[in-house]
C-alpha atoms as a PDB file:
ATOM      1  CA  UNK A   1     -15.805  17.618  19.600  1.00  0.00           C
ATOM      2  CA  UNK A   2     -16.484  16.137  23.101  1.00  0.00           C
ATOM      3  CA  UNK A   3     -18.740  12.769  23.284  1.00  0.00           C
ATOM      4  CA  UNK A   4     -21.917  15.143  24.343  1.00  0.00           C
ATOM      5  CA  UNK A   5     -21.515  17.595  21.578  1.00  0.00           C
ATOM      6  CA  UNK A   6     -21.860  14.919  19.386  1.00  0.00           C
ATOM      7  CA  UNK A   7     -24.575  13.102  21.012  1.00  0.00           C
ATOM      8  CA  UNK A   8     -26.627  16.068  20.579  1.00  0.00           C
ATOM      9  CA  UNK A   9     -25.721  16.907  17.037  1.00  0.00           C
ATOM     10  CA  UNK A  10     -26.070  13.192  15.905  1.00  0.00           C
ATOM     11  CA  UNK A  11     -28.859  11.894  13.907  1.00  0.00           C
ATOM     12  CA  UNK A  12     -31.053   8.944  13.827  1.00  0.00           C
ATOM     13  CA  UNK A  13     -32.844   7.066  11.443  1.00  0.00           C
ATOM     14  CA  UNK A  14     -35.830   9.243  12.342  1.00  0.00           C
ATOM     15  CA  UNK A  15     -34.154  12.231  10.913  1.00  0.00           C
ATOM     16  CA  UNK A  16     -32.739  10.817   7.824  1.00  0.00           C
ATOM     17  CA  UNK A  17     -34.022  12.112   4.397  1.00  0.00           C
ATOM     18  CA  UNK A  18     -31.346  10.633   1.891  1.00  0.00           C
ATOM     19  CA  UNK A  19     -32.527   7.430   0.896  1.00  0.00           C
ATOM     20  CA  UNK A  20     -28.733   6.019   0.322  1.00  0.00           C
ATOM     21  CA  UNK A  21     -27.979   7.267   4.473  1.00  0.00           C
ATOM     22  CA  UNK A  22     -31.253   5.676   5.519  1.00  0.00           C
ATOM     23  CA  UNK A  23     -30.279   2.542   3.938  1.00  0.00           C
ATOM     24  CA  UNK A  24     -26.575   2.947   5.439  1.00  0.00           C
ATOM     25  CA  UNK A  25     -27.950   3.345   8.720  1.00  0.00           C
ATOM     26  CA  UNK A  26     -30.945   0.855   8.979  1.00  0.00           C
ATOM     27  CA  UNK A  27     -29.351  -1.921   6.644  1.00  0.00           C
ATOM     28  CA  UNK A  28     -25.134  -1.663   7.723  1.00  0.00           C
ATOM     29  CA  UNK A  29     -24.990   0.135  10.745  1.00  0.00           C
ATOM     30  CA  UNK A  30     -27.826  -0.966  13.276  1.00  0.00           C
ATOM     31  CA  UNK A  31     -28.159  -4.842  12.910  1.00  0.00           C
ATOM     32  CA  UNK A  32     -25.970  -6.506  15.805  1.00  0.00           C
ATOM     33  CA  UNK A  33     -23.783  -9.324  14.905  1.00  0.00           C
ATOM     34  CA  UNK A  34     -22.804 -12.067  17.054  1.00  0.00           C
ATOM     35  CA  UNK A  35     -19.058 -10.878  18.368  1.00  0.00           C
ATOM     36  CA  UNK A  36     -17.624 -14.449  18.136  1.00  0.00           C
ATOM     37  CA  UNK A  37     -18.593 -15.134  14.049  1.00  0.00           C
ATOM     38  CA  UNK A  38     -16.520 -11.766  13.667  1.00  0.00           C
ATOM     39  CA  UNK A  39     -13.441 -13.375  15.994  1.00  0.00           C
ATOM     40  CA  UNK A  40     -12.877 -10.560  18.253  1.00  0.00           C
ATOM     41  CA  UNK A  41     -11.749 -12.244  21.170  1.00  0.00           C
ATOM     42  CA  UNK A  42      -8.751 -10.300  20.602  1.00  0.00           C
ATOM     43  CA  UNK A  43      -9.645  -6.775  20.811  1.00  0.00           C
ATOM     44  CA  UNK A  44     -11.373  -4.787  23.383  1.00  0.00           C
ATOM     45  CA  UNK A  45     -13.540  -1.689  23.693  1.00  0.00           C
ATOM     46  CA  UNK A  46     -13.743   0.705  21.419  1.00  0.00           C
ATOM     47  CA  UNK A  47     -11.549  -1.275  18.360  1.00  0.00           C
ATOM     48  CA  UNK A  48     -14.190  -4.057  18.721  1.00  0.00           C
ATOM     49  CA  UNK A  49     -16.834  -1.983  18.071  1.00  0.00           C
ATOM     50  CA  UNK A  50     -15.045  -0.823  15.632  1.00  0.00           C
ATOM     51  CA  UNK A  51     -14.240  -3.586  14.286  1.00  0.00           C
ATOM     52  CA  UNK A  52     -17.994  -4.841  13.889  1.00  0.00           C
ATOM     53  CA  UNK A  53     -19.008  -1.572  11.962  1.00  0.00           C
ATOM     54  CA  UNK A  54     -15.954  -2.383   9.490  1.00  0.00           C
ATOM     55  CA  UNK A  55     -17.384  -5.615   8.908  1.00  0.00           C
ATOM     56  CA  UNK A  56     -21.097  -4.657   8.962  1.00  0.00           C
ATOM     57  CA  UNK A  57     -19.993  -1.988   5.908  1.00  0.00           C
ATOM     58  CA  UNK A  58     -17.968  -4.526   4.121  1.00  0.00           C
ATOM     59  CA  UNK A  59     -20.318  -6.970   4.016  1.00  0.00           C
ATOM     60  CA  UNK A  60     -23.586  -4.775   3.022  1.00  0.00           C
ATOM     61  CA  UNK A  61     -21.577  -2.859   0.211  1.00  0.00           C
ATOM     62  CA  UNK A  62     -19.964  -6.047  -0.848  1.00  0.00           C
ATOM     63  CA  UNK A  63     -16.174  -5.192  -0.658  1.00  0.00           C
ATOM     64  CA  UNK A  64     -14.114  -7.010  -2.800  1.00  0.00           C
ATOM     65  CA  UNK A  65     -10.426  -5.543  -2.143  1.00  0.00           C
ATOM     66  CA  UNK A  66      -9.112  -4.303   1.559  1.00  0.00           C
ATOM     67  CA  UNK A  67      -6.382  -1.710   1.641  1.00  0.00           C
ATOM     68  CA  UNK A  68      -4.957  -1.359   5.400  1.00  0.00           C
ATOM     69  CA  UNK A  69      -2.592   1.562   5.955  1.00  0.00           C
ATOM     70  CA  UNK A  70      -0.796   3.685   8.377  1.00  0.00           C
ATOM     71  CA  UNK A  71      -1.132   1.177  11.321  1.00  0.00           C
ATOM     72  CA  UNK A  72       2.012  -0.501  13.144  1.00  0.00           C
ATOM     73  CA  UNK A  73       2.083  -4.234  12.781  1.00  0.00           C
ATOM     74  CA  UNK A  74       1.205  -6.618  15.800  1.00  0.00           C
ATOM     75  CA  UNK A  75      -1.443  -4.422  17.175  1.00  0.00           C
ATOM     76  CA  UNK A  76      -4.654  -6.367  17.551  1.00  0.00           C
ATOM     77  CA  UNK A  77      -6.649  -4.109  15.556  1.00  0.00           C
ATOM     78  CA  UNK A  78      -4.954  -4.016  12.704  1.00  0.00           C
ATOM     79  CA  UNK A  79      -4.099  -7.560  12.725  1.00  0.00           C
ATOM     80  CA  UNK A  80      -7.726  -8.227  12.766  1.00  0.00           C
ATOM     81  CA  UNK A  81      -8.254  -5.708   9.886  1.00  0.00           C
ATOM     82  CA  UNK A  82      -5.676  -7.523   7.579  1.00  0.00           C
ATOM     83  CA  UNK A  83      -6.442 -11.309   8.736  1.00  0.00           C
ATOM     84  CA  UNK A  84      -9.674 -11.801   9.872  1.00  0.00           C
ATOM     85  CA  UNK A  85     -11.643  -9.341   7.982  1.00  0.00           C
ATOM     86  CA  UNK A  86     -10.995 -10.457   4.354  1.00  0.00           C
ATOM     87  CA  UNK A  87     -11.928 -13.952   5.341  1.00  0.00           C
ATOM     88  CA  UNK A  88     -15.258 -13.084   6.877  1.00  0.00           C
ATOM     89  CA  UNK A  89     -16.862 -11.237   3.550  1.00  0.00           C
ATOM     90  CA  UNK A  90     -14.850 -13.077   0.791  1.00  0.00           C
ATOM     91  CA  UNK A  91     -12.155 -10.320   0.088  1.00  0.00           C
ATOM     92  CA  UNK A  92      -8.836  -9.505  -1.099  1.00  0.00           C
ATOM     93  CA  UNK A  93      -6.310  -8.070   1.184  1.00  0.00           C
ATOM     94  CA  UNK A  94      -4.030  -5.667  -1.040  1.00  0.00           C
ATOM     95  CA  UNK A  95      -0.915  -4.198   0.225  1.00  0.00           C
ATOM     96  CA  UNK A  96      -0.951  -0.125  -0.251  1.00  0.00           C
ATOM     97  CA  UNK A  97       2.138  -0.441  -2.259  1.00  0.00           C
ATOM     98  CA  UNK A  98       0.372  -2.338  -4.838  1.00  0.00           C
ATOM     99  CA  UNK A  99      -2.280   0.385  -5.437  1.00  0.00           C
ATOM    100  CA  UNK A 100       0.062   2.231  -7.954  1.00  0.00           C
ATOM    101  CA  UNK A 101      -2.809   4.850  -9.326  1.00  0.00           C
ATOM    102  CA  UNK A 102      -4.442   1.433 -10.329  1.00  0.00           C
ATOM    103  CA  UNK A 103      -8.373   1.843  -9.967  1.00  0.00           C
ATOM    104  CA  UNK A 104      -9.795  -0.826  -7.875  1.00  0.00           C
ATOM    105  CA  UNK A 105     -13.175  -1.994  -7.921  1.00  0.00           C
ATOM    106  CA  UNK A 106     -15.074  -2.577  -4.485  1.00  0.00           C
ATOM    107  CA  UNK A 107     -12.430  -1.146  -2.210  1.00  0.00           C
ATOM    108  CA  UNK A 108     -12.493  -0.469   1.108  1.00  0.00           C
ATOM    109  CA  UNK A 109      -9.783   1.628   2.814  1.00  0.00           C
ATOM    110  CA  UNK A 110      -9.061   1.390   6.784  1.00  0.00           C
ATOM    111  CA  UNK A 111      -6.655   3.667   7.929  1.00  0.00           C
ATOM    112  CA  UNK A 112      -6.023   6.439  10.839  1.00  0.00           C
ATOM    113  CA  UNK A 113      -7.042  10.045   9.836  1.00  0.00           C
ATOM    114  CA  UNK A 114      -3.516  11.483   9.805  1.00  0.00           C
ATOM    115  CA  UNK A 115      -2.528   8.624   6.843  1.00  0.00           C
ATOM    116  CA  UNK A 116      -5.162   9.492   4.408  1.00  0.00           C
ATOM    117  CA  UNK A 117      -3.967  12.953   2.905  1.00  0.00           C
ATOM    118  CA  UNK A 118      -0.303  11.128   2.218  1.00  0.00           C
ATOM    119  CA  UNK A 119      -2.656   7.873   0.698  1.00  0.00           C
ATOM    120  CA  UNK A 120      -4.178  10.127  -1.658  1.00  0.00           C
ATOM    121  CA  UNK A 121      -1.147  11.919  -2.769  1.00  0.00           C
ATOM    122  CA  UNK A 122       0.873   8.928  -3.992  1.00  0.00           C
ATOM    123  CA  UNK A 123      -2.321   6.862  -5.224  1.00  0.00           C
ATOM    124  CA  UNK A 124      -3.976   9.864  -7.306  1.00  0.00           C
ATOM    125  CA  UNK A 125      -6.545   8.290  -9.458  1.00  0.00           C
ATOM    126  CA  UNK A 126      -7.017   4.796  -7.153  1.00  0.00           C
ATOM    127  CA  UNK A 127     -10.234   5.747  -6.175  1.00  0.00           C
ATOM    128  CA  UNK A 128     -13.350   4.467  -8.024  1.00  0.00           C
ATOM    129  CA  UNK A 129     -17.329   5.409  -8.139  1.00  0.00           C
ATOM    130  CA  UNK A 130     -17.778   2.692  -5.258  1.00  0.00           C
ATOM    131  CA  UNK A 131     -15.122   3.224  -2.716  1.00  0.00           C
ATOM    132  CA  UNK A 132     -15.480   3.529   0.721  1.00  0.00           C
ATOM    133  CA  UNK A 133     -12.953   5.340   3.522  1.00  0.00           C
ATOM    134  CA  UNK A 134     -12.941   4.322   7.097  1.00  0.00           C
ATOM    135  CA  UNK A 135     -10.644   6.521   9.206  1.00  0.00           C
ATOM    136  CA  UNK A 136     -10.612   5.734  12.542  1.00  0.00           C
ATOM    137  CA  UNK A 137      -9.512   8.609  15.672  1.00  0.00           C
ATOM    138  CA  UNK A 138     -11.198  11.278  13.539  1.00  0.00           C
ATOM    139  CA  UNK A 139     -11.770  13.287  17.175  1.00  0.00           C
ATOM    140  CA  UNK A 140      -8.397  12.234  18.253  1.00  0.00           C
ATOM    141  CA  UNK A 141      -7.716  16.402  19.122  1.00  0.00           C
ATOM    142  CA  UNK A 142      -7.856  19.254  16.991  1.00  0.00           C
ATOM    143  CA  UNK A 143      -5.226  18.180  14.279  1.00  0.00           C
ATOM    144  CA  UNK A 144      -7.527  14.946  13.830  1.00  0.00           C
ATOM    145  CA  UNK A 145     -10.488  16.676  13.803  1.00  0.00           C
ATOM    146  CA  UNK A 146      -8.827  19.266  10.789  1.00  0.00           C
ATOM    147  CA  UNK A 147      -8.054  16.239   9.211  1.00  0.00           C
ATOM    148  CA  UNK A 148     -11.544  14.650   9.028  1.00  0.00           C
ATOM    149  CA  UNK A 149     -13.014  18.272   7.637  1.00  0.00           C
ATOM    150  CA  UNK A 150     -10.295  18.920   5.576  1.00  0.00           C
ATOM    151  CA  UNK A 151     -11.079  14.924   4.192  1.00  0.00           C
ATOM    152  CA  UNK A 152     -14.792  15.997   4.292  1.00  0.00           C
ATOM    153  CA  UNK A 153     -14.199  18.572   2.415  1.00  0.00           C
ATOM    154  CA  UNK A 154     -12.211  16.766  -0.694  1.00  0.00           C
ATOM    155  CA  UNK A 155     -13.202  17.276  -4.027  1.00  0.00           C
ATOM    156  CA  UNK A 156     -13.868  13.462  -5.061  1.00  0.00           C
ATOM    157  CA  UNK A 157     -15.746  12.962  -1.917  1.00  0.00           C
ATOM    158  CA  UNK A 158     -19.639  13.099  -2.045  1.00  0.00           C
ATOM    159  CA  UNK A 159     -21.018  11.899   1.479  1.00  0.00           C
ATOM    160  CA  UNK A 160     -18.870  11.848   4.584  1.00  0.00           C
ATOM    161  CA  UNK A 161     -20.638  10.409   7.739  1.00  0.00           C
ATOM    162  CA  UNK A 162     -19.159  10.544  11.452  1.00  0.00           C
ATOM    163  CA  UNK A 163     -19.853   7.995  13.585  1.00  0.00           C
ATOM    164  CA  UNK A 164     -17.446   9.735  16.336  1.00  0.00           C
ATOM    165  CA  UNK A 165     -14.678   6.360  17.186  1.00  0.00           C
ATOM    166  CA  UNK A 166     -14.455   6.734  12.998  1.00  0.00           C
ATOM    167  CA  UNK A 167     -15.608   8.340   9.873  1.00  0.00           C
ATOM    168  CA  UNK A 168     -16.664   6.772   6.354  1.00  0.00           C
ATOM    169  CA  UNK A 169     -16.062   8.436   2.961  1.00  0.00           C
ATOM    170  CA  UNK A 170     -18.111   7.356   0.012  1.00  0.00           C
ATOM    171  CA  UNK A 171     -17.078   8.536  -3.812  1.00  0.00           C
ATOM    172  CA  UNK A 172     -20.243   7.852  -5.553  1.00  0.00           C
ATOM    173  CA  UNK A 173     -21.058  10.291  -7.993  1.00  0.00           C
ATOM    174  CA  UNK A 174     -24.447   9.983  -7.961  1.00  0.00           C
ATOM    175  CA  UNK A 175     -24.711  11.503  -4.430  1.00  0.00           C
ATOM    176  CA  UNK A 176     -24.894  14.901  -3.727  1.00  0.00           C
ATOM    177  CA  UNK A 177     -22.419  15.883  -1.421  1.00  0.00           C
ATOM    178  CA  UNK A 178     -23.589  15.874   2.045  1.00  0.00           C
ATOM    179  CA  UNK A 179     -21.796  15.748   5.964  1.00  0.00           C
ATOM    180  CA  UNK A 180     -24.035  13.515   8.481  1.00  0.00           C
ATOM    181  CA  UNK A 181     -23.264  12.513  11.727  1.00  0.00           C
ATOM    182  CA  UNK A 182     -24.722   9.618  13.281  1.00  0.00           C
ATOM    183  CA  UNK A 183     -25.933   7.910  16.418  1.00  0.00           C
ATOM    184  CA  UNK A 184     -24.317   4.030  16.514  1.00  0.00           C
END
């Protein structure tokens, strides 16, 4: 999906009926925070905006545990993910290896659309009612973009929202399972 396409098939808060989305939007998504309390002198573009929605969804769902996978070591992105990040909302930083099919409470996963399917398969049961997915490149080209619908279309997950640079995955059960795509 080009950047237009998806300008036009994005929604705003105006057009939001599930209370939990609304929330997401209005409450994690919109608010602006100040670039130098998140320390991203370091990254440019697109990875620090990324890097502030990260952040902004960490610290409004109250992530406790941080699982970074799939990215090399050294780039500033990730190095911001694994450092930076658990210091700013008070979290854990736990190596993927350490999963082990162990449920975590609180998690947040950050990790590049193509590394999620092999995640899954070797950490079957690690998810819990209140994780949350961020895969970043999810329009990366076509094989990205079968990724993030083949992702979207999981059986544990129950809302899936696109925010175009990334997509976020929540597991609660009480949501019915819904696809949005937002405006950020």
């Amino acid at each position: 999906m080009n950047r237009l396409a998806y300008i036009l098939k994005a929604k705003t808060q105006y057009n939001l009926h599930s209370p939990f989305v609304f929330d997401l939007y209005n409450e994690a998504l919109l608010p602006r925070v100040d670039s130098k309390k998140l320390k991203t002198n370091t990254l440019s573009g697109q990875d620090r905006r990324n890097a502030a929605l990260i952040y902004k969804l960490a610290d409004h769902y109250g992530v406790k545990n941080i699982v970074l996978c799939g990215f090399q070591k050294g780039i500033p992105f990730s190095d911001w993910v694994e450092n930076v990040l658990p210091q700013l909302v008070g979290a854990s930083n736990i190596d993927v290896r350490l999963l082990g099919g162990e449920r975590k409470n609180n998690l947040l996963i950050v990790c590049p659309i193509g590394c999620y399917a092999m995640l899954k398969e070797e950490n079957e049961g690690f998810m819990s009612n209140d994780t949350i997915v961020v895969t970043t490149n999810i329009h990366g080209g076509k094989l990205a973009e079968r990724q993030w619908d083949d992702l979207c279309f999981d059986s544990f997950n129950r809302l899936a929202v696109d925010l175009y640079s990334m997509g976020v995955v929540f597991y609660r059960k009480e949501l019915s399972e819904e696809r949005y795509t937002l405006l950020v």
